[in-house]
C-alpha atoms as a PDB file:
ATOM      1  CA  UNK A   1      -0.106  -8.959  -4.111  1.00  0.00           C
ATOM      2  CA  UNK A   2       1.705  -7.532  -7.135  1.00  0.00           C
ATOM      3  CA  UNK A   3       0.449  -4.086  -6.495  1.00  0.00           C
ATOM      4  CA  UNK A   4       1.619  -4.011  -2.966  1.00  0.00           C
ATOM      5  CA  UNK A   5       5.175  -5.322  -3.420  1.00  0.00           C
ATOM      6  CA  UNK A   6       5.681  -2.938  -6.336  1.00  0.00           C
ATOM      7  CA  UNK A   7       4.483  -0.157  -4.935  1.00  0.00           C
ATOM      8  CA  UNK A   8       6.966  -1.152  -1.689  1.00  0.00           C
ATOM      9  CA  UNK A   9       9.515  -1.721  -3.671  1.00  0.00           C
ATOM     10  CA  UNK A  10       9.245   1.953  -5.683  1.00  0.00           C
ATOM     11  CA  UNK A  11       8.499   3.854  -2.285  1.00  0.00           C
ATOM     12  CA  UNK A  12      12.210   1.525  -0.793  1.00  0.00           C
ATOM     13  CA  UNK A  13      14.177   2.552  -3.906  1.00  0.00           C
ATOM     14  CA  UNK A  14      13.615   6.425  -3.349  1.00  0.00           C
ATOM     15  CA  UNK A  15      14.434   6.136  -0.217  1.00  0.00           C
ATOM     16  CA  UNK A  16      17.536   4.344  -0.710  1.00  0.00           C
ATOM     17  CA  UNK A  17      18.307   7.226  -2.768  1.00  0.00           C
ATOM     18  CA  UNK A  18      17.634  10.010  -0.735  1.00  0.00           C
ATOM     19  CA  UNK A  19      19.490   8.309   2.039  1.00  0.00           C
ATOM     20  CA  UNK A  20      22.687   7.361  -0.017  1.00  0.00           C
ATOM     21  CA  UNK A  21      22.713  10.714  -1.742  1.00  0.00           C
ATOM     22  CA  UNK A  22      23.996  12.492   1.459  1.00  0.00           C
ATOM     23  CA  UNK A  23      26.083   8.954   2.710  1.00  0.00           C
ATOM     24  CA  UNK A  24      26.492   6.258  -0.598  1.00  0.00           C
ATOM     25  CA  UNK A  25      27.586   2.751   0.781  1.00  0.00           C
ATOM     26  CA  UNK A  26      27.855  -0.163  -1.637  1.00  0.00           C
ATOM     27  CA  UNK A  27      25.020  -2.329  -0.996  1.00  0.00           C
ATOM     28  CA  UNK A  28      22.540   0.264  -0.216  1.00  0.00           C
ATOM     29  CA  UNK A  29      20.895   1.059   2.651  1.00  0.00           C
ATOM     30  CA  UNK A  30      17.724  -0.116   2.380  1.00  0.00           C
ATOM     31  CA  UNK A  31      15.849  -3.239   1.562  1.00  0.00           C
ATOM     32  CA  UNK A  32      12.562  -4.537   1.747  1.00  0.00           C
ATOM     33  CA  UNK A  33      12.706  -8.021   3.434  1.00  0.00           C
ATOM     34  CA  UNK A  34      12.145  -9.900   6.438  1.00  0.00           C
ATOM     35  CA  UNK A  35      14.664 -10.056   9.245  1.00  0.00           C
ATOM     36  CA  UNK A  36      14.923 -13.787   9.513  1.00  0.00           C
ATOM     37  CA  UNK A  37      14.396 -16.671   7.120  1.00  0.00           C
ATOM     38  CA  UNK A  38      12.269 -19.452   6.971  1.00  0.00           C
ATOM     39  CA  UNK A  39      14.070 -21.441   8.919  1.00  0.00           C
ATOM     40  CA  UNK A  40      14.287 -18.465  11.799  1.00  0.00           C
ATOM     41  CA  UNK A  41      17.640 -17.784  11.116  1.00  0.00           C
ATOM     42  CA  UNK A  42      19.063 -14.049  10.830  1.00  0.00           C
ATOM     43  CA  UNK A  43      18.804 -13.295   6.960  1.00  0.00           C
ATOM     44  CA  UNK A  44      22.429 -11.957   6.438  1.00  0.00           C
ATOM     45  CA  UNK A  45      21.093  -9.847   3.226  1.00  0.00           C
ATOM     46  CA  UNK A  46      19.036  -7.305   6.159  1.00  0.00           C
ATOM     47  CA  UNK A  47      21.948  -7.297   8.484  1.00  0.00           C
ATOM     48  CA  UNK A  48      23.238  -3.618   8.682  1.00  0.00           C
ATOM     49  CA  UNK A  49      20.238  -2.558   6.489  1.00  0.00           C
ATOM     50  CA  UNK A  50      17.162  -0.173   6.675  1.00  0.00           C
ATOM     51  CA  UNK A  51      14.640  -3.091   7.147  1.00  0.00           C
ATOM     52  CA  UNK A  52      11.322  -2.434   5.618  1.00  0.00           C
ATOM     53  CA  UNK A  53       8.743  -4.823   6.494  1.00  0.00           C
ATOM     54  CA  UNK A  54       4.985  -5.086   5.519  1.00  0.00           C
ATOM     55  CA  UNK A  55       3.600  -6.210   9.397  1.00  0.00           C
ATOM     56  CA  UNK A  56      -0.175  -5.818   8.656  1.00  0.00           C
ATOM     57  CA  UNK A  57      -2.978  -5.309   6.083  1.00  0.00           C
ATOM     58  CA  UNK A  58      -6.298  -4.094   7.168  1.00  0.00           C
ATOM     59  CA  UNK A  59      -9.161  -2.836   5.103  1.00  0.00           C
ATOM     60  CA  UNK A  60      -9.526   0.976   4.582  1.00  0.00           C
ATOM     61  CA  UNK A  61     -13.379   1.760   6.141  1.00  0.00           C
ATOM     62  CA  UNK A  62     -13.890   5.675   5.340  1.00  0.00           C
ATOM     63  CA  UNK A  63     -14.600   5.035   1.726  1.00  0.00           C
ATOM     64  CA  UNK A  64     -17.746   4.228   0.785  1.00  0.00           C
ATOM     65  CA  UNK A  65     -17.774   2.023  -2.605  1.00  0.00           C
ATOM     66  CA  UNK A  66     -20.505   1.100  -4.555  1.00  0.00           C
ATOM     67  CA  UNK A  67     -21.384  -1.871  -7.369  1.00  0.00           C
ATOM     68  CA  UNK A  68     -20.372  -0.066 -10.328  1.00  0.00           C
ATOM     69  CA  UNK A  69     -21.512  -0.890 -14.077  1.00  0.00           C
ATOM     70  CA  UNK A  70     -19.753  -0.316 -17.038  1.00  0.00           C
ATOM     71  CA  UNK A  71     -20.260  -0.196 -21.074  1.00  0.00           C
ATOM     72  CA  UNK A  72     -20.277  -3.576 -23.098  1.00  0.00           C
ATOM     73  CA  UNK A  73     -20.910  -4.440 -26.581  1.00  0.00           C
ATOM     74  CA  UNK A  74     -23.144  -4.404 -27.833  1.00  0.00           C
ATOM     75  CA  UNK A  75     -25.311  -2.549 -26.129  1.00  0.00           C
ATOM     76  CA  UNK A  76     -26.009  -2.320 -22.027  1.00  0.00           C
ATOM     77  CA  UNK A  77     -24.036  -2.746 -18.870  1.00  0.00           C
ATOM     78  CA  UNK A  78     -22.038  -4.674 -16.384  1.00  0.00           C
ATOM     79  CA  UNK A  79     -21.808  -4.616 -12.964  1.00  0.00           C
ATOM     80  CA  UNK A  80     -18.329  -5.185 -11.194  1.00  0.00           C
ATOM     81  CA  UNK A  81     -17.427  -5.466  -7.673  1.00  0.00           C
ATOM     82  CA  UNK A  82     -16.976  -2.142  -6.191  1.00  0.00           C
ATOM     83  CA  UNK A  83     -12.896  -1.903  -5.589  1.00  0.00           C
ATOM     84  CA  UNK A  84     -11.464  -2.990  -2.272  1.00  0.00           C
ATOM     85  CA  UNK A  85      -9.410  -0.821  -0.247  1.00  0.00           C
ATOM     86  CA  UNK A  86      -6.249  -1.778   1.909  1.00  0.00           C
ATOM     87  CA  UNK A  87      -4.060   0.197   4.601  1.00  0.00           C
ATOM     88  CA  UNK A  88      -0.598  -1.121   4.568  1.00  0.00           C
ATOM     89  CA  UNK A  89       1.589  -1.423   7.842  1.00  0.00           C
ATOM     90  CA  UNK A  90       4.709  -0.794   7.338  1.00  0.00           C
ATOM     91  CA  UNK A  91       7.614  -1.175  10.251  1.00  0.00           C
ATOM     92  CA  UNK A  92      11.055   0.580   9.267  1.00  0.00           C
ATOM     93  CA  UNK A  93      13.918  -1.321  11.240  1.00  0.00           C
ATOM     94  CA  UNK A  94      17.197  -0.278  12.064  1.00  0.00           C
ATOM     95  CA  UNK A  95      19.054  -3.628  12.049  1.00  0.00           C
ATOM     96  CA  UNK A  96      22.501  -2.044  12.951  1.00  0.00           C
ATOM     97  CA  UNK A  97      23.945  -3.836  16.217  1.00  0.00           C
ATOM     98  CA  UNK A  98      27.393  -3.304  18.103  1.00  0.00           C
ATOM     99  CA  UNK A  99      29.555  -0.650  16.356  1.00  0.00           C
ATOM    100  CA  UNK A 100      27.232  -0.069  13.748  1.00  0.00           C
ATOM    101  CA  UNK A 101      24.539   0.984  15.990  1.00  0.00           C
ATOM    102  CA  UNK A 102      25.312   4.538  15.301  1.00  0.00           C
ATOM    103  CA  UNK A 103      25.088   3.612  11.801  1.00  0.00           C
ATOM    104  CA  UNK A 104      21.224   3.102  12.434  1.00  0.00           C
ATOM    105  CA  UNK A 105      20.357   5.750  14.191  1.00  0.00           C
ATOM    106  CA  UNK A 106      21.669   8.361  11.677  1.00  0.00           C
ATOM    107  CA  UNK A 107      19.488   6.024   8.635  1.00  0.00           C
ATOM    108  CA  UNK A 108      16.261   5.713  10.654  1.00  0.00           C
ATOM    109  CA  UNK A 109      16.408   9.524  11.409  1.00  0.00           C
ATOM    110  CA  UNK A 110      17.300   9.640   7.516  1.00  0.00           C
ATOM    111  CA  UNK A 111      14.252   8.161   6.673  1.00  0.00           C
ATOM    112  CA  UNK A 112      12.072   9.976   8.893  1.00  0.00           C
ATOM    113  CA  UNK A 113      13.244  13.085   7.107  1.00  0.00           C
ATOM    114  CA  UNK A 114      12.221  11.376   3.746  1.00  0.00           C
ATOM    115  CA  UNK A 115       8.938  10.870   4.683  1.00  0.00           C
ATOM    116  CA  UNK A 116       8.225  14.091   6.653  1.00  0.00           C
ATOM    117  CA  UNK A 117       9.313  15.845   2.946  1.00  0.00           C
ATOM    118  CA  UNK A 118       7.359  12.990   1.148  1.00  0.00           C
ATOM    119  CA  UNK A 119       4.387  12.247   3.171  1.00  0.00           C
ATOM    120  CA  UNK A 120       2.003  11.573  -0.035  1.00  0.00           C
ATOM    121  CA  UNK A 121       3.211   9.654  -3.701  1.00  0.00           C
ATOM    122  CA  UNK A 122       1.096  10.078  -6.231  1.00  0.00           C
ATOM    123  CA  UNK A 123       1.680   9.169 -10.524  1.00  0.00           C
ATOM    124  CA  UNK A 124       3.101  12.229 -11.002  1.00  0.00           C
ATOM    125  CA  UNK A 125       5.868  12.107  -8.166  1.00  0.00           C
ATOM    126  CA  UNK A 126       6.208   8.658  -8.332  1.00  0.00           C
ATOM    127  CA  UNK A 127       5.704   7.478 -11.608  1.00  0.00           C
ATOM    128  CA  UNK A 128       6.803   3.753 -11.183  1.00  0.00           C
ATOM    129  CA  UNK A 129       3.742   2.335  -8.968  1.00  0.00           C
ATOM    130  CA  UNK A 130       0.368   0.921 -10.954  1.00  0.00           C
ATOM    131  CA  UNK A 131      -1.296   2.903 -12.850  1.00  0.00           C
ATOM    132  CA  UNK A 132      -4.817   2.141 -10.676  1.00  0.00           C
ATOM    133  CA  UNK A 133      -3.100   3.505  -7.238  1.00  0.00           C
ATOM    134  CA  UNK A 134      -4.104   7.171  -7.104  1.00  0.00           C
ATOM    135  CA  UNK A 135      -1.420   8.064  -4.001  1.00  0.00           C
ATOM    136  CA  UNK A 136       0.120   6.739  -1.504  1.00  0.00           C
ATOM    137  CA  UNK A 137       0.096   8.511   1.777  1.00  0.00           C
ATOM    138  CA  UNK A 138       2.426   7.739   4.531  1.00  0.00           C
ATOM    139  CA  UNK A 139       1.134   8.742   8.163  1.00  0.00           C
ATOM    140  CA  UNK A 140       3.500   7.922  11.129  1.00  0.00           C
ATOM    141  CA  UNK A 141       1.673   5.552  13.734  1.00  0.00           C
ATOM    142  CA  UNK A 142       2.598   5.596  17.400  1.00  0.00           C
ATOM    143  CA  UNK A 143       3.269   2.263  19.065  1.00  0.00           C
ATOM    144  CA  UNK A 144       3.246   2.219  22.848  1.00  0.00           C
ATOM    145  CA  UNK A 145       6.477   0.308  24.907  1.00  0.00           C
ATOM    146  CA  UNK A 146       3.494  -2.928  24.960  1.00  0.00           C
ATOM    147  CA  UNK A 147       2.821  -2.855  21.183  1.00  0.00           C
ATOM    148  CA  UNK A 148       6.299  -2.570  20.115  1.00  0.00           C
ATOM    149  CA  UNK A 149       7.317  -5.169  22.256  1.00  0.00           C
ATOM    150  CA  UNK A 150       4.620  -7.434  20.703  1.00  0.00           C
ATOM    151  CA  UNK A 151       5.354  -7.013  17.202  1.00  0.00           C
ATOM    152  CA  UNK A 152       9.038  -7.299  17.584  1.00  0.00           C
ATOM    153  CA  UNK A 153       8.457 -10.420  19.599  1.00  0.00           C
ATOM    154  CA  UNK A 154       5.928 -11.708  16.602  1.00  0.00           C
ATOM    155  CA  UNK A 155       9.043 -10.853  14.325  1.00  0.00           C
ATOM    156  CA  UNK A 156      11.442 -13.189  16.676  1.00  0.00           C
ATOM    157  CA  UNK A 157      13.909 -10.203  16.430  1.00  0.00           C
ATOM    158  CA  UNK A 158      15.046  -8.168  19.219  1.00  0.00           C
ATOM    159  CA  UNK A 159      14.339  -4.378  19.901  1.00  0.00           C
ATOM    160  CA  UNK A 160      16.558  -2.121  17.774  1.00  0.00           C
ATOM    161  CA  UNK A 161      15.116   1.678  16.655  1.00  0.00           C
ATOM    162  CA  UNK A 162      11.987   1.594  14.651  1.00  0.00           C
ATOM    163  CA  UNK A 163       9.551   3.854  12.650  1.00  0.00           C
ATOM    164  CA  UNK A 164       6.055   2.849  12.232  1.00  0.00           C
ATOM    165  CA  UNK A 165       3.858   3.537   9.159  1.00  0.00           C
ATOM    166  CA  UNK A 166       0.648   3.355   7.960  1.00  0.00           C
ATOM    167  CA  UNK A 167      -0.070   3.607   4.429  1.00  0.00           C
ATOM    168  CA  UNK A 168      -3.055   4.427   3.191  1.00  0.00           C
ATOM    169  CA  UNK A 169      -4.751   3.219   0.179  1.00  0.00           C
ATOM    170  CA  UNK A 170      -3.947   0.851  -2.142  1.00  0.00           C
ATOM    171  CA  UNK A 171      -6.906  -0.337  -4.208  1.00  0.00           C
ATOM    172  CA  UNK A 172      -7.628  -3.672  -5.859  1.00  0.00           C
ATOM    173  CA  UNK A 173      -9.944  -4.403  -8.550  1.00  0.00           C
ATOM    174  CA  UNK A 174     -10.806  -7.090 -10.204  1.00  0.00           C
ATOM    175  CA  UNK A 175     -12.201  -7.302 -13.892  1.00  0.00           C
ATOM    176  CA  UNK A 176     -14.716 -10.230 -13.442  1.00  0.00           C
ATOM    177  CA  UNK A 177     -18.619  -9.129 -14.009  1.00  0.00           C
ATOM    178  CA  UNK A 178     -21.415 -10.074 -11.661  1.00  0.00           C
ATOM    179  CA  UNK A 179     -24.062  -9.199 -13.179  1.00  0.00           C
ATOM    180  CA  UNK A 180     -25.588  -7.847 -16.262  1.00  0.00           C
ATOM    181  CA  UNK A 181     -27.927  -5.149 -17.472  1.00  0.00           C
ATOM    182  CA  UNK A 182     -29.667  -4.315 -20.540  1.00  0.00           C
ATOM    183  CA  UNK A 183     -29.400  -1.152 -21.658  1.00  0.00           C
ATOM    184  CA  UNK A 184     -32.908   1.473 -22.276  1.00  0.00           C
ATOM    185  CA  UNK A 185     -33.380   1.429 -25.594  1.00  0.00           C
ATOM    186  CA  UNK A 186     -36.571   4.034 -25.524  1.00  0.00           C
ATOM    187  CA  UNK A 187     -38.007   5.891 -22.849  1.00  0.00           C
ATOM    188  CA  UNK A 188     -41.800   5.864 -23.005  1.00  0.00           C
ATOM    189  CA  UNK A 189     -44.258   9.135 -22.424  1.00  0.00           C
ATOM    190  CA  UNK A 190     -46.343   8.091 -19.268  1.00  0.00           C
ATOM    191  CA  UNK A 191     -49.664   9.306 -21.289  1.00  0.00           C
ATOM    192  CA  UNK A 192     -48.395   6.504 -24.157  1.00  0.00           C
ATOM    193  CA  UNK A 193     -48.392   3.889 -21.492  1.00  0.00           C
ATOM    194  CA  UNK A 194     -51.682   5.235 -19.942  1.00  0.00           C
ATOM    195  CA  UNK A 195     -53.283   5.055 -23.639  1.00  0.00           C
ATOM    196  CA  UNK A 196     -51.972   1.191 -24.199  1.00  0.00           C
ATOM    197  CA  UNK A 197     -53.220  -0.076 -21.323  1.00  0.00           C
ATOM    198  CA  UNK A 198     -56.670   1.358 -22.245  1.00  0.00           C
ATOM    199  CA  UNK A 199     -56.332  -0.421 -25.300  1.00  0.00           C
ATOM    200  CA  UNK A 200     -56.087  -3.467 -23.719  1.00  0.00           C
END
C-alpha cells in the first residue's frame, strides 16, 4: 500500500499549501486520516481539519494489460504479471462544526479550486510520488442524497460538506517471474528445414 499512501500523502501536502497560502493556520489544514479511531471515538487530530479519506479501491477495467517478458542473463526472457491497475476513492471532509462551520465551507470550496486548476499530477508536476505512477488524475464523482448518506453512515460520522473523488490510476507491479523463455538463437530458412527432413 506504500504507493497509495505516498502518493495521498504528496497530492494532501500541496493542497495544504495552496490552501494555507491564501489563509496559513498553525496546524494546517489538511490531513489525511480517518475521522474516528479504533475505538470509534472522534480522532481529535481531524477535528477542524480538511479530512481526506481513502473510502474505496476498485480495479481500473479500460486498460487492457498483457503478460509481458523481459531480458535476463544470460540469454532469453521472462514473463511477469502484466501490472494491476487501481482507481482510488477519495472523500474530502469538512470536519468544521459549530462556529467553525464557516471555517469549512471556505476550505472545501478551497480545495475544489485546487483540483479544478490541478485535475492531473504527473512526475514532472509532482515530483514526490513513485517513480512507476505515470499521473494521477482527479475526476469529481457525484454522490446522490442516498449514497452520501451511506458512506457517511459506514464512516459513523455525521453529514458535514463533502467533495468526492475518483482517482484514476495507480499501478502495481510486482518483480516476481512466472515463467521463462529461451531466447532464438538462429532462425532457420524453411528450404533448410525442407532439405533435413529429406535427409532423414
Amino acid at each position: 500500500m506504500s504507493e497509495i499512501r505516498g502518493a495521498l500523502e504528496e497530492v494532501r501536502t500541496r493542497l495544504n499549501d495552496f490552501i494555507a497560502a491564501g489563509d496559513p493556520r498553525p496546524g494546517g489544514w489538511v490531513i489525511l486520516s480517518n475521522i474516528y479511531d479504533q475505538n470509534g471515538d472522534p480522532y481529535e487530530g481531524a477535528k477542524d481539519k480538511l479530512v481526506m479519506m481513502l473510502t474505496n479501491i476498485q480495479r481500473e477495467n479500460s486498460i487492457s494489460t498483457y503478460t509481458q517478458s523481459v531480458p535476463v542473463e544470460p540469454s532469453g526472457y521472462a514473463q511477469i504479471a502484466p501490472p494491476l491497475y487501481v482507481d482510488l476513492f477519495v472523500m474530502l471532509y469538512a470536519n468544521f462544526s459549530d462556529a467553525m462551520y464557516t471555517e469549512g465551507l471556505g476550505a472545501i470550496s478551497r480545495a475544489i479550486s485546487f483540483f479544478q486548476q490541478n485535475p492531473v499530477f504527473t512526475q514532472k508536476t509532482l515530483p514526490g510520488i513513485a517513480p512507476h505512477i505515470e499521473k494521477l488524475a482527479f475526476e469529481m464523482t457525484n454522490l446522490d442524497v442516498t449514497q452520501i448518506n451511506h458512506l457517511v453512515g459506514m464512516l459513523g460520522a455525521n453529514y458535514l460538506p463533502s467533495v468526492y473523488y475518483k482517482v484514476r490510476m495507480i499501478p502495481f507491479q510486482g518483480g516476481a517471474m512466472t515463467a521463462a523463455v529461451p531466447a532464438v538463437s538462429q532462425l532457420q530458412n524453411p528450404s533448410d528445414v525442407a532439405d533435413a527432413e529429406g535427409a532423414d
